[in-house]
C-alpha atoms as a PDB file:
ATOM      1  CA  UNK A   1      51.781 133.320 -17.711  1.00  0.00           C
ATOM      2  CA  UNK A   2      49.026 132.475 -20.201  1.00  0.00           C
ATOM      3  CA  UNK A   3      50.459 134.488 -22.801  1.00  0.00           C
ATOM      4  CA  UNK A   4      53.039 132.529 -22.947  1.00  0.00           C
ATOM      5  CA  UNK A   5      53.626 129.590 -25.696  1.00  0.00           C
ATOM      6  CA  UNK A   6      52.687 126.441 -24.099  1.00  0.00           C
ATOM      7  CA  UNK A   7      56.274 124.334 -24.476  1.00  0.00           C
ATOM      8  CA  UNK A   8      57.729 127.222 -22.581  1.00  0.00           C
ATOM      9  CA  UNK A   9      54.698 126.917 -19.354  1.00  0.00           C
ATOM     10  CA  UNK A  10      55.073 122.969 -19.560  1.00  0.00           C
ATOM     11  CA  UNK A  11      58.354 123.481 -18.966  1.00  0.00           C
ATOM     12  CA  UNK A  12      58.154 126.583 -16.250  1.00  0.00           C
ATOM     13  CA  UNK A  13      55.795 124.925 -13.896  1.00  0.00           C
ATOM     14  CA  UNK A  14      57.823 122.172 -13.003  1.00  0.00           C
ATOM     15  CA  UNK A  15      61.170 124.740 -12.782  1.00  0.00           C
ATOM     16  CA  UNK A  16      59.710 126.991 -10.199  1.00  0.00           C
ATOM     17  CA  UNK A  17      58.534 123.644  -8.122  1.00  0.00           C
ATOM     18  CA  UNK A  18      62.538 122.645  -8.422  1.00  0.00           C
ATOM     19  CA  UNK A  19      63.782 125.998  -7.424  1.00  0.00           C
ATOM     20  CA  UNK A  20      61.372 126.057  -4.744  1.00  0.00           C
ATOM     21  CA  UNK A  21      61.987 122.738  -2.921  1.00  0.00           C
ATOM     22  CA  UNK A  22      65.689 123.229  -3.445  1.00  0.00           C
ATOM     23  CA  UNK A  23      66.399 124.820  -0.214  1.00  0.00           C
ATOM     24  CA  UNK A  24      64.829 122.965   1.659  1.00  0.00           C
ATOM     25  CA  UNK A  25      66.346 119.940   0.952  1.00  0.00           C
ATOM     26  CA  UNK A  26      69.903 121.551   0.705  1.00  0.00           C
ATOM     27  CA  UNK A  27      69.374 122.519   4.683  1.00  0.00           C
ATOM     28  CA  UNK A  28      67.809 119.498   5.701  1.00  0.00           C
ATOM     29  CA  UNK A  29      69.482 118.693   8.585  1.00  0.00           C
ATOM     30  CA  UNK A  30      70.137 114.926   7.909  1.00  0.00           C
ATOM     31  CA  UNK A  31      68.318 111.732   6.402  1.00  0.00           C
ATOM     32  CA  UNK A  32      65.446 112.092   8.605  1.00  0.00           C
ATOM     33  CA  UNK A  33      64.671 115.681   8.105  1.00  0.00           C
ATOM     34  CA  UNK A  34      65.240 114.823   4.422  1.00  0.00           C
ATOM     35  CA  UNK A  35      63.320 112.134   4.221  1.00  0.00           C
ATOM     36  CA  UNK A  36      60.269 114.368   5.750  1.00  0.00           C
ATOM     37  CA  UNK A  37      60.886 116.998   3.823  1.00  0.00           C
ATOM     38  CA  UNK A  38      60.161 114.954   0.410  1.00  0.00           C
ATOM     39  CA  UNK A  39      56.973 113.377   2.464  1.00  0.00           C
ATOM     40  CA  UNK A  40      55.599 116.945   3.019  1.00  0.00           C
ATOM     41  CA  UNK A  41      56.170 118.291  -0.495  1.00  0.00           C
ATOM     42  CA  UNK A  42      55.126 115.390  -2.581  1.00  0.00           C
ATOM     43  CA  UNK A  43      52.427 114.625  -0.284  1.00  0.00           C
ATOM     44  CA  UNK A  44      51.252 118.156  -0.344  1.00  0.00           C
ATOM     45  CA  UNK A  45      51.255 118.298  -4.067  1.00  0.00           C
ATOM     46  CA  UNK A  46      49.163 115.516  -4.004  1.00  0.00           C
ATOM     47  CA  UNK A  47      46.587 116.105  -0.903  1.00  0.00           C
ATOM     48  CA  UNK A  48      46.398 120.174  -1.050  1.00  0.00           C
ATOM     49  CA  UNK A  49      44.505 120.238  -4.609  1.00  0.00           C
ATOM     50  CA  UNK A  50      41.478 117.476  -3.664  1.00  0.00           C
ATOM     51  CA  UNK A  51      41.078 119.092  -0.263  1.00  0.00           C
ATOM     52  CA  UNK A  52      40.703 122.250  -1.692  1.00  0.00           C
ATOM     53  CA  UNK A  53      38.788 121.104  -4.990  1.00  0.00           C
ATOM     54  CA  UNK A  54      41.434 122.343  -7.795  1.00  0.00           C
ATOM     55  CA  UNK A  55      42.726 119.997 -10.303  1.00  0.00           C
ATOM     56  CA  UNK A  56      45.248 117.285  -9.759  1.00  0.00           C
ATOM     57  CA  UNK A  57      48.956 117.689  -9.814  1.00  0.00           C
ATOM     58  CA  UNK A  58      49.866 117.184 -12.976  1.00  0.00           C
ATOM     59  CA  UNK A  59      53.041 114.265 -12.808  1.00  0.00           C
ATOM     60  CA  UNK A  60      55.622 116.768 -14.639  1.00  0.00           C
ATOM     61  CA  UNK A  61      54.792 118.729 -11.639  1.00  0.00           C
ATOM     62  CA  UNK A  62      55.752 115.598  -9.683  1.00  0.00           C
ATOM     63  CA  UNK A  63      58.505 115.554 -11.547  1.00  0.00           C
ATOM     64  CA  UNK A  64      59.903 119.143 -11.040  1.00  0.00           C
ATOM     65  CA  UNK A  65      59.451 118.578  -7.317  1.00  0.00           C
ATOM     66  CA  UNK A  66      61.376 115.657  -6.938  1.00  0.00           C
ATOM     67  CA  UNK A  67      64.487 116.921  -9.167  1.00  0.00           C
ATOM     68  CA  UNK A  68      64.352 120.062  -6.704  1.00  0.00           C
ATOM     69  CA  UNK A  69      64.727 117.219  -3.583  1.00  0.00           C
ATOM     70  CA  UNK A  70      67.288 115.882  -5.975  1.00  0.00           C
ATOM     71  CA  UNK A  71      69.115 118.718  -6.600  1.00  0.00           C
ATOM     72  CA  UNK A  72      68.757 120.494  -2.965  1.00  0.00           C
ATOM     73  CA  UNK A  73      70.435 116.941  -1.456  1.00  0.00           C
ATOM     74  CA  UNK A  74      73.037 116.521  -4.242  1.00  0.00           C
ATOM     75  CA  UNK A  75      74.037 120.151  -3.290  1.00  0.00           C
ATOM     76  CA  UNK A  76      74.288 119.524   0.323  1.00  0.00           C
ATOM     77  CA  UNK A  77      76.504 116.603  -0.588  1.00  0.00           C
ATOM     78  CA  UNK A  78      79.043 118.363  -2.453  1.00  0.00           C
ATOM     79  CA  UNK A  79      79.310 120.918  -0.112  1.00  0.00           C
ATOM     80  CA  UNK A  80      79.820 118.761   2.848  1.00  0.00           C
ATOM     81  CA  UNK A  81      82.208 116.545   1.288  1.00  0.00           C
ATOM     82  CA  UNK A  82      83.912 120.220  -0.265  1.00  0.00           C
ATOM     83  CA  UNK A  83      84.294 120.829   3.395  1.00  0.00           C
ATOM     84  CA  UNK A  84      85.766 118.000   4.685  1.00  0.00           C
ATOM     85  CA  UNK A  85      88.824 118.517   2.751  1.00  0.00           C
END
């Protein structure tokens, strides 16, 4: 990945945190579930790297993460109301 140009990893480090909280948000099994599921991702990305003594999550990171909560629930949406037709 460090070979990379650096636009292109800026931008790649916050997709794979998307594409990786997507399903879990899209099979969340309601509000609640939902709801926890954004607790124990965000929170991770925020308590996993001082425990262990890496660097902070960067916010784009943040960022990624929450549009993959975003998307994941958005998803579910659709398909649910797709369903009820």
């Amino acid at each position: 990945m460090e070979s990379l140009p650096v636009g292109l990893q800026r931008l790649l480090n916050p997709a794979w945190l998307a594409v990786l909280v997507l399903p879990a948000a899209f099979w969340a099994p309601g509000r609640r579930a939902a709801a926890l599921t954004a607790v124990a991702f965000l929170g991770g990305l925020a308590v996993i790297p001082l425990a262990s003594g890496l660097l902070p999550t960067p916010p784009m990171e943040y960022l990624g993460a929450s549009l993959g909560l975003a998307w994941g629930l958005g998803l579910r949406w659709v398909v649910i109301r797709f369903r009820e037709r």
